[in-house]
C-alpha atoms as a PDB file:
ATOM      1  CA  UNK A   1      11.472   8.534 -47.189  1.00  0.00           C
ATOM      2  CA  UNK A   2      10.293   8.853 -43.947  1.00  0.00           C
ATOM      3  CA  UNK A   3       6.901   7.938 -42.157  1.00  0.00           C
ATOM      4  CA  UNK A   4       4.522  10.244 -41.641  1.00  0.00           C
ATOM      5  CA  UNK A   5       3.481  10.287 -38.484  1.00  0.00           C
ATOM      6  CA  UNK A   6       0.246  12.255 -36.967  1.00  0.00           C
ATOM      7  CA  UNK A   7       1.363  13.941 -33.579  1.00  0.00           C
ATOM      8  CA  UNK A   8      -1.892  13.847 -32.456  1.00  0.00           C
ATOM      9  CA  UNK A   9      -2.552  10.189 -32.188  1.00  0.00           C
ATOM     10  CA  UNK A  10       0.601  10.002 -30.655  1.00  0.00           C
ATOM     11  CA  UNK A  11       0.544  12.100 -27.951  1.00  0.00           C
ATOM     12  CA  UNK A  12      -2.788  10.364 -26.989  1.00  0.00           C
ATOM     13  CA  UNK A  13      -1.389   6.642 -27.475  1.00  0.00           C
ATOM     14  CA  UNK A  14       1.297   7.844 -25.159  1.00  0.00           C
ATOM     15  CA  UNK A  15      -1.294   9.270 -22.843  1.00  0.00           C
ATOM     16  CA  UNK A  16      -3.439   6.075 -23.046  1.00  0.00           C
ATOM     17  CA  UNK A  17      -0.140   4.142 -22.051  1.00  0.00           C
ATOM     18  CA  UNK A  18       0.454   5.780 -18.802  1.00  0.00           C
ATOM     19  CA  UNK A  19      -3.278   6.107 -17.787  1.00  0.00           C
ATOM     20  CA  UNK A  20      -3.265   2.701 -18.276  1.00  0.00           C
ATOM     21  CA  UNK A  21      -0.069   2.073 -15.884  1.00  0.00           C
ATOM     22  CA  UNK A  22      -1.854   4.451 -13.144  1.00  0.00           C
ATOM     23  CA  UNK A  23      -5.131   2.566 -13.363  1.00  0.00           C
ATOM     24  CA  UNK A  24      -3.131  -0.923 -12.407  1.00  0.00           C
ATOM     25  CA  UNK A  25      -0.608   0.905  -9.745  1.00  0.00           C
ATOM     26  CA  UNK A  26      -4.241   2.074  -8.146  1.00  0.00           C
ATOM     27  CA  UNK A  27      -5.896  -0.908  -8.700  1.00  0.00           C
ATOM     28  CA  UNK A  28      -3.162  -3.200  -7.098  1.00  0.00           C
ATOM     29  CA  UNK A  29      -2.920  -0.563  -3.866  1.00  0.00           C
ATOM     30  CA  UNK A  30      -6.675   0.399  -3.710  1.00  0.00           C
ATOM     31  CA  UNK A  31      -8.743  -2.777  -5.080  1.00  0.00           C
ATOM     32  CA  UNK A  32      -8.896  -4.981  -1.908  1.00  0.00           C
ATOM     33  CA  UNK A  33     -12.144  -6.195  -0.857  1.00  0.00           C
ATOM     34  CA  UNK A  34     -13.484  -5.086   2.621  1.00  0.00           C
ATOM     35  CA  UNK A  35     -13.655  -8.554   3.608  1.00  0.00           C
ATOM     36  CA  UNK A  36      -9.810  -8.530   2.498  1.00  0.00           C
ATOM     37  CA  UNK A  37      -9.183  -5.156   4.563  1.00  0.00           C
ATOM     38  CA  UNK A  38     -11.116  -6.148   7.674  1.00  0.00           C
ATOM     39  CA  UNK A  39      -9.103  -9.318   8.007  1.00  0.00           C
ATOM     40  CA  UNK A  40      -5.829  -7.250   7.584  1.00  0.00           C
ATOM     41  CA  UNK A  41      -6.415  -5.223  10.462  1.00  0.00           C
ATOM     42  CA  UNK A  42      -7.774  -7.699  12.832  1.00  0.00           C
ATOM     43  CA  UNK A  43      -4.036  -9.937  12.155  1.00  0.00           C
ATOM     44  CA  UNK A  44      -2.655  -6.722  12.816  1.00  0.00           C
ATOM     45  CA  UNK A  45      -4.450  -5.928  16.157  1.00  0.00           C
ATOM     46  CA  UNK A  46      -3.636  -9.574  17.134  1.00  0.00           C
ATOM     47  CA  UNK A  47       0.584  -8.915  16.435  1.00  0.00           C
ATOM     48  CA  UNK A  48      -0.032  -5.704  18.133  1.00  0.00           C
ATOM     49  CA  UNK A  49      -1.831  -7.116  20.982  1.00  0.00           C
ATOM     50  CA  UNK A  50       0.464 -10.101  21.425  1.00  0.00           C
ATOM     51  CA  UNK A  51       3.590  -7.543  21.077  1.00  0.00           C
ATOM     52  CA  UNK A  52       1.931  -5.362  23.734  1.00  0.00           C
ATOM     53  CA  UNK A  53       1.559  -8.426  26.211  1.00  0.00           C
ATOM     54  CA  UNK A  54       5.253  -9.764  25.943  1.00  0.00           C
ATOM     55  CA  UNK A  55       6.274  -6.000  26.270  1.00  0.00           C
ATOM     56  CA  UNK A  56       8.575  -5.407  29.196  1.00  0.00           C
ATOM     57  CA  UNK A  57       7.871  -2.204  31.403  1.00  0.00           C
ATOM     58  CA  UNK A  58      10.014  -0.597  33.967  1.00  0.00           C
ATOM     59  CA  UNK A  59       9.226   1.957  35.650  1.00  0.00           C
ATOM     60  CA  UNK A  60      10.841   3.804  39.369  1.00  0.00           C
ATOM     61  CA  UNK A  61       8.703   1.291  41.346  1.00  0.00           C
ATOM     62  CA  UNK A  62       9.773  -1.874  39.493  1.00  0.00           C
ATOM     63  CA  UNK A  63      13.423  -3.024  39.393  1.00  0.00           C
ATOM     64  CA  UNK A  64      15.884  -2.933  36.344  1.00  0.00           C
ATOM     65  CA  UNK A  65      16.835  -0.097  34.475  1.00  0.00           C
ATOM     66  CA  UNK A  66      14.544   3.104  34.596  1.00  0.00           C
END
């Protein structure tokens, strides 16, 4: 014989399963501290900033290419 199984309960054990994937996909892209965040975008104004500096311009009154 076969089980008996209650649709019900299964559609919400299914349910349960992929809230619970979508609660860690948002917690691992969302659950940073500010302290965390902050310190993220002051490394990335320093690369920026250092990138920016080492940059070569040329424009019509400088020579090379332009």
């Amino acid at each position: 014989m076969a089980e008996i199984v209650n649709l019900n309960r299964a559609r919400k054990t299914r349910a349960r399963a992929v809230a619970t994937e979508k609660a860690a996909a948002n917690r691992a892209a969302h659950g940073r501290t500010k302290a965390e965040r902050l310190r993220d975008a002051e490394e990335k104004a320093r690369r920026d900033a250092l990138l920016n500096g080492a940059r070569l311009e040329h424009g019509p009154d400088k020579s090379g290419p332009g």
